[in-house]
PDB file of N, CA and C in Angstrom:
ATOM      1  N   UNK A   1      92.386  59.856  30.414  1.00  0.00           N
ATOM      2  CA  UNK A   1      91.930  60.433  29.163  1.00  0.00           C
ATOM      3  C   UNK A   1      90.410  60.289  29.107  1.00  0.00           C
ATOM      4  N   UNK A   2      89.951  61.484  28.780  1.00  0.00           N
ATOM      5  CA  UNK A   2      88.462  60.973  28.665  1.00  0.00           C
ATOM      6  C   UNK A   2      87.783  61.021  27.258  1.00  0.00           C
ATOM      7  N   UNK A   3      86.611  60.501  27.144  1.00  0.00           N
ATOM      8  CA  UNK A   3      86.283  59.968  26.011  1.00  0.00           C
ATOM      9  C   UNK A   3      86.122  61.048  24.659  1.00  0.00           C
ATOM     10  N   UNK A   4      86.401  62.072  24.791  1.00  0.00           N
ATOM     11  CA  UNK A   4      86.597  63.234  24.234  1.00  0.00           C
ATOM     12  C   UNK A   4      87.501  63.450  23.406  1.00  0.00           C
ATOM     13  N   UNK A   5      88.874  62.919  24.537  1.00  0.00           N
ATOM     14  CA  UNK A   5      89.833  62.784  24.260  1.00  0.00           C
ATOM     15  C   UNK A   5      90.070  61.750  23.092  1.00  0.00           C
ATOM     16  N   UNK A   6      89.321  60.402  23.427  1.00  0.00           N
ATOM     17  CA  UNK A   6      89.776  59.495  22.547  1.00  0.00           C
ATOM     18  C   UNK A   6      89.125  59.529  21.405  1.00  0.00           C
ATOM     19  N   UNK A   7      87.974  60.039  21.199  1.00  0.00           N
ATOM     20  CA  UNK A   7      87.619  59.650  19.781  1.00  0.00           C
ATOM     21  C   UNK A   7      88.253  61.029  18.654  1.00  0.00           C
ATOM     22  N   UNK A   8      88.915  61.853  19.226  1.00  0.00           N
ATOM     23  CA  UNK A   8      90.146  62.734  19.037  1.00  0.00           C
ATOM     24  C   UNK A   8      91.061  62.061  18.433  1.00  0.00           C
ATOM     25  N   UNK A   9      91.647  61.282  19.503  1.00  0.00           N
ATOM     26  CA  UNK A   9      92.947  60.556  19.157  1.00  0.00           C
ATOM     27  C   UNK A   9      92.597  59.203  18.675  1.00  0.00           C
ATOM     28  N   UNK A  10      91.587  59.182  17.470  1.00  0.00           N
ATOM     29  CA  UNK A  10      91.114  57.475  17.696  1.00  0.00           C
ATOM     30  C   UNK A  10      92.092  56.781  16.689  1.00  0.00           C
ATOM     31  N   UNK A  11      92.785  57.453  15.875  1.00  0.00           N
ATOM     32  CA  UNK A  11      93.620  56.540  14.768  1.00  0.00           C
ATOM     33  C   UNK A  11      94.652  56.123  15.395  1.00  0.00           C
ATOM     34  N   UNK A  12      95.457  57.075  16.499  1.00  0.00           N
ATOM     35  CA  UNK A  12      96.275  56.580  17.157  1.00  0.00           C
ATOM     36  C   UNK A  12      96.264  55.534  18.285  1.00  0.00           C
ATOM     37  N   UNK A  13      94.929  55.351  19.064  1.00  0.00           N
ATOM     38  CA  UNK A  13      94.214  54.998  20.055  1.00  0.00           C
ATOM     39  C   UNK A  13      93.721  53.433  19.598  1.00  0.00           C
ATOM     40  N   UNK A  14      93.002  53.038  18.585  1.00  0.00           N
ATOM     41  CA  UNK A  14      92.858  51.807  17.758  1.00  0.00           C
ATOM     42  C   UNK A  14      94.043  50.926  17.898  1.00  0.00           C
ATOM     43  N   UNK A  15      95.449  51.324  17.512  1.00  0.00           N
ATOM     44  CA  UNK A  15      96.160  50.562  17.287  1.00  0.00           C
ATOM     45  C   UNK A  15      95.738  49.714  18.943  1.00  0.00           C
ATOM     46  N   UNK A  16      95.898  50.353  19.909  1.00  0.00           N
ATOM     47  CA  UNK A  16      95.505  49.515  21.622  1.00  0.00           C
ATOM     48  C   UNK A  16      94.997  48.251  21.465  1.00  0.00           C
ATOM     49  N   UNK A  17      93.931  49.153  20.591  1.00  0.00           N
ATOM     50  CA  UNK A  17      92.721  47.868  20.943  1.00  0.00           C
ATOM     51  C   UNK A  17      93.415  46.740  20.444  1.00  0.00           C
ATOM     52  N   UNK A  18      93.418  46.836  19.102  1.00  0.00           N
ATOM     53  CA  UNK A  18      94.067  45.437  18.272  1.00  0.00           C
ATOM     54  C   UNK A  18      95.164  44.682  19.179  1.00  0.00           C
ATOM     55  N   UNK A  19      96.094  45.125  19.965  1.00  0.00           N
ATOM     56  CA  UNK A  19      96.817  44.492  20.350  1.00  0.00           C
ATOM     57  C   UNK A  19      96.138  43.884  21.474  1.00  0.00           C
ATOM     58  N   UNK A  20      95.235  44.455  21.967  1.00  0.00           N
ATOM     59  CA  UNK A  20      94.528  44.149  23.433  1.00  0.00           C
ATOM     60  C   UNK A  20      93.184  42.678  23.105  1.00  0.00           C
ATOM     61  N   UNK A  21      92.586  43.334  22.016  1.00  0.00           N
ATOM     62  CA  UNK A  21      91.595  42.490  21.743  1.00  0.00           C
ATOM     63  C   UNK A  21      91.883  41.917  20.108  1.00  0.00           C
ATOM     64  N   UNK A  22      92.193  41.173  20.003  1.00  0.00           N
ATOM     65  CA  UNK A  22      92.505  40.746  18.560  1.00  0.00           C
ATOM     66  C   UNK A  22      91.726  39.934  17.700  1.00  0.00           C
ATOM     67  N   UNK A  23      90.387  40.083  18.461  1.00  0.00           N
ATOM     68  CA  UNK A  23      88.957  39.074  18.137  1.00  0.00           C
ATOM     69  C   UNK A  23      88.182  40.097  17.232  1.00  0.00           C
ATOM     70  N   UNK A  24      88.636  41.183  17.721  1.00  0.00           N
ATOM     71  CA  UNK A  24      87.944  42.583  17.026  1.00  0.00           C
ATOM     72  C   UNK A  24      88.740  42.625  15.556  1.00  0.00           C
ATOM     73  N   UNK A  25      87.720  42.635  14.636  1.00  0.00           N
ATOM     74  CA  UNK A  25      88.264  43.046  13.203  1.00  0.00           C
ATOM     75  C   UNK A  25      88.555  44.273  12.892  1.00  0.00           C
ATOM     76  N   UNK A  26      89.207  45.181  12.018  1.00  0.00           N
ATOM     77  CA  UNK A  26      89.315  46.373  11.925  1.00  0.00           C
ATOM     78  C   UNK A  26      88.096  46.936  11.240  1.00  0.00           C
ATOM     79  N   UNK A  27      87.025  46.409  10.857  1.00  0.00           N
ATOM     80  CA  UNK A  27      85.883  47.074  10.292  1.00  0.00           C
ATOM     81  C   UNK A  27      84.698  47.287  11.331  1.00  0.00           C
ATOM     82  N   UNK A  28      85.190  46.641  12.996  1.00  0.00           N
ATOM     83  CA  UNK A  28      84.294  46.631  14.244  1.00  0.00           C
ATOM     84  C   UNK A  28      84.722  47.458  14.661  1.00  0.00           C
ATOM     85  N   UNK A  29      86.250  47.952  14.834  1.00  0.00           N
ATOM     86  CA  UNK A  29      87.047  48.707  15.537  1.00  0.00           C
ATOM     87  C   UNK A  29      86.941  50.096  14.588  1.00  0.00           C
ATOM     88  N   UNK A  30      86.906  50.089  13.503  1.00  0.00           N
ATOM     89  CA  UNK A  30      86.400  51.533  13.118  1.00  0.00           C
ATOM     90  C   UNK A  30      85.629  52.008  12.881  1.00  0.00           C
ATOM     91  N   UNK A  31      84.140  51.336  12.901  1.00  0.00           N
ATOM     92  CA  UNK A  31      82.865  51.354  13.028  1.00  0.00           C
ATOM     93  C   UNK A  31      82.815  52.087  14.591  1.00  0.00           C
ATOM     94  N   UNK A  32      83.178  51.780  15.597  1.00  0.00           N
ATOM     95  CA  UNK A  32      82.805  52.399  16.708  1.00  0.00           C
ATOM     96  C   UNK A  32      83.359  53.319  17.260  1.00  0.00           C
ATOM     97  N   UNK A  33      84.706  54.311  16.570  1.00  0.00           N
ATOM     98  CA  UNK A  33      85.335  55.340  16.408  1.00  0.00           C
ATOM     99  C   UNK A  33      85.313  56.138  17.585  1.00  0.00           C
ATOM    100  N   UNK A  34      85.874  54.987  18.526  1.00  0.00           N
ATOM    101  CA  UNK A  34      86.206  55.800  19.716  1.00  0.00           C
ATOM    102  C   UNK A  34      84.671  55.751  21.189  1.00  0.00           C
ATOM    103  N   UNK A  35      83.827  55.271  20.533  1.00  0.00           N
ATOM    104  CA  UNK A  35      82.466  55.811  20.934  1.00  0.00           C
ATOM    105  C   UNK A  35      82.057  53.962  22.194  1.00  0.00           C
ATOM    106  N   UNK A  36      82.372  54.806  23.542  1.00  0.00           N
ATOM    107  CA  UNK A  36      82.408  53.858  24.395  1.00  0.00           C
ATOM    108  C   UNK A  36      81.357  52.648  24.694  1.00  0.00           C
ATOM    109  N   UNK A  37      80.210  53.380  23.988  1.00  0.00           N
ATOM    110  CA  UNK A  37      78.877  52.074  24.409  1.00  0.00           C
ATOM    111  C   UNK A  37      79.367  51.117  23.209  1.00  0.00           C
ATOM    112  N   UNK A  38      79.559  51.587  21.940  1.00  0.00           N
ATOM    113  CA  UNK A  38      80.130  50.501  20.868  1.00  0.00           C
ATOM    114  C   UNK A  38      81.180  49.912  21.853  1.00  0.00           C
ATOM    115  N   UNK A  39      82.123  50.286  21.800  1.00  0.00           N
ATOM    116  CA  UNK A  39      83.579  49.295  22.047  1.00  0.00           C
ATOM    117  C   UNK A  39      82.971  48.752  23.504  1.00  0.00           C
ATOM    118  N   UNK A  40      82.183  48.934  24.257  1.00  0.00           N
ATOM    119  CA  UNK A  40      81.688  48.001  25.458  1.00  0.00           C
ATOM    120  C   UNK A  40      80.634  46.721  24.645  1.00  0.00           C
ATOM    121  N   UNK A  41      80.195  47.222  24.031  1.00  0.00           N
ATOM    122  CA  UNK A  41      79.305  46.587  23.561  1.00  0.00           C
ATOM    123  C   UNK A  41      79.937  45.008  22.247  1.00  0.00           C
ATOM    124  N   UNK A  42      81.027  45.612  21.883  1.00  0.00           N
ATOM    125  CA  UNK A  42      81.586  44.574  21.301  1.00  0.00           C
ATOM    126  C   UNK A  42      82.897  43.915  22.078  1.00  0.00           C
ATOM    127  N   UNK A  43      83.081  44.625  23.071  1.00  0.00           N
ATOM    128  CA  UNK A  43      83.655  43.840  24.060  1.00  0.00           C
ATOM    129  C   UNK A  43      82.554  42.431  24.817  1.00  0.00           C
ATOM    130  N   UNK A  44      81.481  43.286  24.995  1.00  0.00           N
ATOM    131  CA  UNK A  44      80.508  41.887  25.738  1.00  0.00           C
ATOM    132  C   UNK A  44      80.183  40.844  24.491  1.00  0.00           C
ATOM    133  N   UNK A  45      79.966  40.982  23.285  1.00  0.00           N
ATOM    134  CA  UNK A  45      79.478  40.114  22.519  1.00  0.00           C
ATOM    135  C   UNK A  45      80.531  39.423  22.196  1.00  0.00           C
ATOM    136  N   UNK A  46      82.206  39.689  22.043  1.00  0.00           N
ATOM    137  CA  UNK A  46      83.186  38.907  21.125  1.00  0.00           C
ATOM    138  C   UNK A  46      84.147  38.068  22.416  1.00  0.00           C
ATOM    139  N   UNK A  47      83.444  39.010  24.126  1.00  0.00           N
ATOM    140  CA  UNK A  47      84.403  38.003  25.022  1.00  0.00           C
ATOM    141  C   UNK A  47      83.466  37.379  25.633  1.00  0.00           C
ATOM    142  N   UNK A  48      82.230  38.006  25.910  1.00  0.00           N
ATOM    143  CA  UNK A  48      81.137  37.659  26.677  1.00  0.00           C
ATOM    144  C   UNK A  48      81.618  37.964  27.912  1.00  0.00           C
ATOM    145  N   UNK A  49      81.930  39.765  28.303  1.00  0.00           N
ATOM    146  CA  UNK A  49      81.851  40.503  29.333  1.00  0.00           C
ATOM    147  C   UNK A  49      80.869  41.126  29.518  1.00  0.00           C
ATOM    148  N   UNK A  50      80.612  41.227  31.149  1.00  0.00           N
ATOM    149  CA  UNK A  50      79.509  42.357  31.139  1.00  0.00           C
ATOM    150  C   UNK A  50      79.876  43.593  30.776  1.00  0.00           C
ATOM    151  N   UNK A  51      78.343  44.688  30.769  1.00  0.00           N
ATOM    152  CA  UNK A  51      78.769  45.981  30.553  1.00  0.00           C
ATOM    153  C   UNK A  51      79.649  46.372  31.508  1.00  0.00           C
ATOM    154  N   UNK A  52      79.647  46.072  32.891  1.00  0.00           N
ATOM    155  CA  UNK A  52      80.428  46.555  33.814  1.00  0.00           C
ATOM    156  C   UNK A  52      81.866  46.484  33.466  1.00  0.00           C
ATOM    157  N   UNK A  53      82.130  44.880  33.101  1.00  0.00           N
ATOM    158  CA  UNK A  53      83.607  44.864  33.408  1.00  0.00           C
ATOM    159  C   UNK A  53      83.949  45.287  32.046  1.00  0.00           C
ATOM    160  N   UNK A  54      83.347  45.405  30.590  1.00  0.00           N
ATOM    161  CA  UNK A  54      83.645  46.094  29.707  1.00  0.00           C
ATOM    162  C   UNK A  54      84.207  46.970  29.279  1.00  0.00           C
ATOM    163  N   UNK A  55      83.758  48.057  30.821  1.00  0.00           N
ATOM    164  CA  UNK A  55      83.632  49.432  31.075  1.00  0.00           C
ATOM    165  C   UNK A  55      84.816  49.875  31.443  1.00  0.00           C
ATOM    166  N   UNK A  56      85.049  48.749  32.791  1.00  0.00           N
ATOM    167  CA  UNK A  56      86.623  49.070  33.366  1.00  0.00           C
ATOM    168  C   UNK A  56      87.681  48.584  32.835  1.00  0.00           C
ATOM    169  N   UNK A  57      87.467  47.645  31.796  1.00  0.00           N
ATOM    170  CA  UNK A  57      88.374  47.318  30.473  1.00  0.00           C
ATOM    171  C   UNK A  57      88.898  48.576  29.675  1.00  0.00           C
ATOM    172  N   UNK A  58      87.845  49.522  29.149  1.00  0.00           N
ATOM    173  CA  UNK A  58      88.638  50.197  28.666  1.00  0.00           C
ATOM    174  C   UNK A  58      89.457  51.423  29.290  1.00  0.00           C
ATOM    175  N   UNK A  59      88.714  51.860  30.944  1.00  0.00           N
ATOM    176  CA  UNK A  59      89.094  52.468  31.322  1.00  0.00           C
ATOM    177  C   UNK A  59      90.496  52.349  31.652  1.00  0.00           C
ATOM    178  N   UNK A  60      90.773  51.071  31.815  1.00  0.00           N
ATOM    179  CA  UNK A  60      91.829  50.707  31.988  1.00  0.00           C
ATOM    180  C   UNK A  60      92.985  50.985  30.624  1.00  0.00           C
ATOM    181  N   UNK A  61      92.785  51.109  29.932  1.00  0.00           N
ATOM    182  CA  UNK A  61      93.424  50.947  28.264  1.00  0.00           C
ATOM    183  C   UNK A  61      93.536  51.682  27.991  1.00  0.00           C
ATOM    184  N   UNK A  62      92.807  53.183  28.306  1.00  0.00           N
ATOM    185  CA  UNK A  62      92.599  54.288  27.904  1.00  0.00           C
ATOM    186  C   UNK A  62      92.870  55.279  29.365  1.00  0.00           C
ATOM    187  N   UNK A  63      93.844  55.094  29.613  1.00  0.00           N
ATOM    188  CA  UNK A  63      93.536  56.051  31.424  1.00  0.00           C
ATOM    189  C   UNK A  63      93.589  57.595  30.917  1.00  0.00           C
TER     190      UNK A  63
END
């Protein structure tokens, strides 16, 4: 899926995250509405990942 795709499908797509990352509040997670440098970006600050592996985090979550 590409990122096009997801901020398309982001109400349905959110629920992921929460189950995946549960450090993320729902006012972080809908603040960044799909939009990949956010959700990398609060992936590195709330796990302390790099951008890299951030990256292939969601790619992974989101194929």
């Amino acid at each position: 899926m590409n990122w096009d795709q997801i901020e398309g499908n982001w109400k349905q797509l959110k629920g992921k995250l929460r189950e995946q990352y549960g450090e993320l509040t729902d006012d972080e997670i809908e603040k960044a509405k799909g939009n990949d440098e956010q959700l990398a970006g609060l992936l590195q600050s709330k796990y302390g990942k790099t951008k890299e592996e951030a990256h292939r985090e969601l790619d992974r979550l989101f194929p």
